[in-house]
C-alpha atoms as a PDB file:
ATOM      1  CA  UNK A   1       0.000   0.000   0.000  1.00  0.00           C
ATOM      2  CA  UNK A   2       1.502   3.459  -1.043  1.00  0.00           C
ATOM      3  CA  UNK A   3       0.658   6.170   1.096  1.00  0.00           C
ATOM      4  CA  UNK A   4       0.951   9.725  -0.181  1.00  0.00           C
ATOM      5  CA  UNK A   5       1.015  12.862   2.009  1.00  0.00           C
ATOM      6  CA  UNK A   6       1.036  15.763   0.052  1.00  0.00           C
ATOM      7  CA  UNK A   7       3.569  18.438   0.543  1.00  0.00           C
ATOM      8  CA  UNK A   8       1.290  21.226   2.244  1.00  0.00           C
ATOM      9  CA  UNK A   9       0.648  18.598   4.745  1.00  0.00           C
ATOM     10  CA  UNK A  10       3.690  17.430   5.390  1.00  0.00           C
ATOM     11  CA  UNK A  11       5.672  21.271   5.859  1.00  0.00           C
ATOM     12  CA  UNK A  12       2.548  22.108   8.212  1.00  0.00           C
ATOM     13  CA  UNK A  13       3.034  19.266  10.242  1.00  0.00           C
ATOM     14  CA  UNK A  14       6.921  20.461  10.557  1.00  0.00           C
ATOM     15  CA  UNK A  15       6.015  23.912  11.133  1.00  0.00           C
ATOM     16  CA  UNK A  16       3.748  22.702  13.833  1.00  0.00           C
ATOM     17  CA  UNK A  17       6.538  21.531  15.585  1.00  0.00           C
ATOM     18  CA  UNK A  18       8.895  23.675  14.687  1.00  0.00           C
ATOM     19  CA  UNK A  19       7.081  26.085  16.830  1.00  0.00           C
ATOM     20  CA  UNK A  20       5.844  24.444  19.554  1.00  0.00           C
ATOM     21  CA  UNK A  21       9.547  23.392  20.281  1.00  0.00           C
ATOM     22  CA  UNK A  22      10.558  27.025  20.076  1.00  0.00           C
ATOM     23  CA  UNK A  23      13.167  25.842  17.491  1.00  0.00           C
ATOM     24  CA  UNK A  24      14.621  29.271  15.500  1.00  0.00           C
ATOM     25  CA  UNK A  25      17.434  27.443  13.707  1.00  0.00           C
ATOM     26  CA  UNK A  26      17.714  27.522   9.818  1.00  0.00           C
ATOM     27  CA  UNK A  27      16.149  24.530   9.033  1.00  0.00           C
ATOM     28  CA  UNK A  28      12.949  25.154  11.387  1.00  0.00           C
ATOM     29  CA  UNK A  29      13.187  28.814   9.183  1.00  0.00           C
ATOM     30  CA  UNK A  30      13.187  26.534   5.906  1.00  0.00           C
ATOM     31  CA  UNK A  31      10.180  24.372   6.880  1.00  0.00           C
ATOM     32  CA  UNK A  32       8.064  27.461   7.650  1.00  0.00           C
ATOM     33  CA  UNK A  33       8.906  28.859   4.405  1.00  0.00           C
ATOM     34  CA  UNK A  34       8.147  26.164   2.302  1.00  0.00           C
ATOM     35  CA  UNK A  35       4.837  25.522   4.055  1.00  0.00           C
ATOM     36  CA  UNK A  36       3.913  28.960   3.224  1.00  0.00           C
ATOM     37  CA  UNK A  37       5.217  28.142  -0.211  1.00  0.00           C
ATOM     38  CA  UNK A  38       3.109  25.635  -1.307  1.00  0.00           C
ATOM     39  CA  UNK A  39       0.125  26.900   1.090  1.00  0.00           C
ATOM     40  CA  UNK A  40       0.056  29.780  -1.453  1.00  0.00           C
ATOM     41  CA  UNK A  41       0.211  26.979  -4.440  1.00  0.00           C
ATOM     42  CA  UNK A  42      -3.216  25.800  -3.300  1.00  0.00           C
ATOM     43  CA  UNK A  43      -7.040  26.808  -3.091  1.00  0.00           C
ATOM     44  CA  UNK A  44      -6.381  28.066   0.457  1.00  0.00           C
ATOM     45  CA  UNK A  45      -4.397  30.631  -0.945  1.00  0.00           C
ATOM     46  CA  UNK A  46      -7.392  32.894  -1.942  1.00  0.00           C
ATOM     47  CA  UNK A  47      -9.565  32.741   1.743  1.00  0.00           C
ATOM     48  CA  UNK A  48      -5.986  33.254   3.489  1.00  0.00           C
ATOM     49  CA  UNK A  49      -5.738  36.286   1.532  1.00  0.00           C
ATOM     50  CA  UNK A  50      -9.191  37.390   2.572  1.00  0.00           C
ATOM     51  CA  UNK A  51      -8.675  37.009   5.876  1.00  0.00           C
ATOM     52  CA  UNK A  52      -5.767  38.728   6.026  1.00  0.00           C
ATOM     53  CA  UNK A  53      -7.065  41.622   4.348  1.00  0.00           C
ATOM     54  CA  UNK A  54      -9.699  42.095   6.446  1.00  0.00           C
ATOM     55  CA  UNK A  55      -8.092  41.803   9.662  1.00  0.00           C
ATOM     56  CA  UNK A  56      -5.452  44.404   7.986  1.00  0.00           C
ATOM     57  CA  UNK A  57      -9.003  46.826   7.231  1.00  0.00           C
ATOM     58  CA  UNK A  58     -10.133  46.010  10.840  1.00  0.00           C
ATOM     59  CA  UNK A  59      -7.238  47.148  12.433  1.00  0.00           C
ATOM     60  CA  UNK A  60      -7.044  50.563  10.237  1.00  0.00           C
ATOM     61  CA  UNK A  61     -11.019  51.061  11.313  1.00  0.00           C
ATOM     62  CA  UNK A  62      -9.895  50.880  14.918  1.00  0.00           C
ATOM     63  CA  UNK A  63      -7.369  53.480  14.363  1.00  0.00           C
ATOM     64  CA  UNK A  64      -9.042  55.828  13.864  1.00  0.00           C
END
């Protein structure tokens, strides 16, 4: 039985640990990036976006 685990997966899982362990070397730097990488390769790109720009709005709105 092959089991694939696709890449998005996978670097979340490592970033998950990454930073619950507190970890700041290189390679915990690397993991983070790529799971940002190939989050941004997917349909979650889009929402994440969304989200993000309407926190951004949110916190303009309470400014002033």
């Amino acid at each position: 039985m092959i089991l694939s685990i696709s890449a998005v997966l996978l670097f979340g899982v490592a970033s998950l640990f990454a930073i619950r362990a507190k970890s700041t070397s290189f390679g915990a730097a690397l993991v983070v990036f790529l799971f940002g990488f190939y989050a941004a390769a997917t349909g979650a790109a889009g929402p994440i976006d969304q989200v993000m720009a309407s926190l951004a709005h949110s916190l303009a709105q309470m400014r002033t």
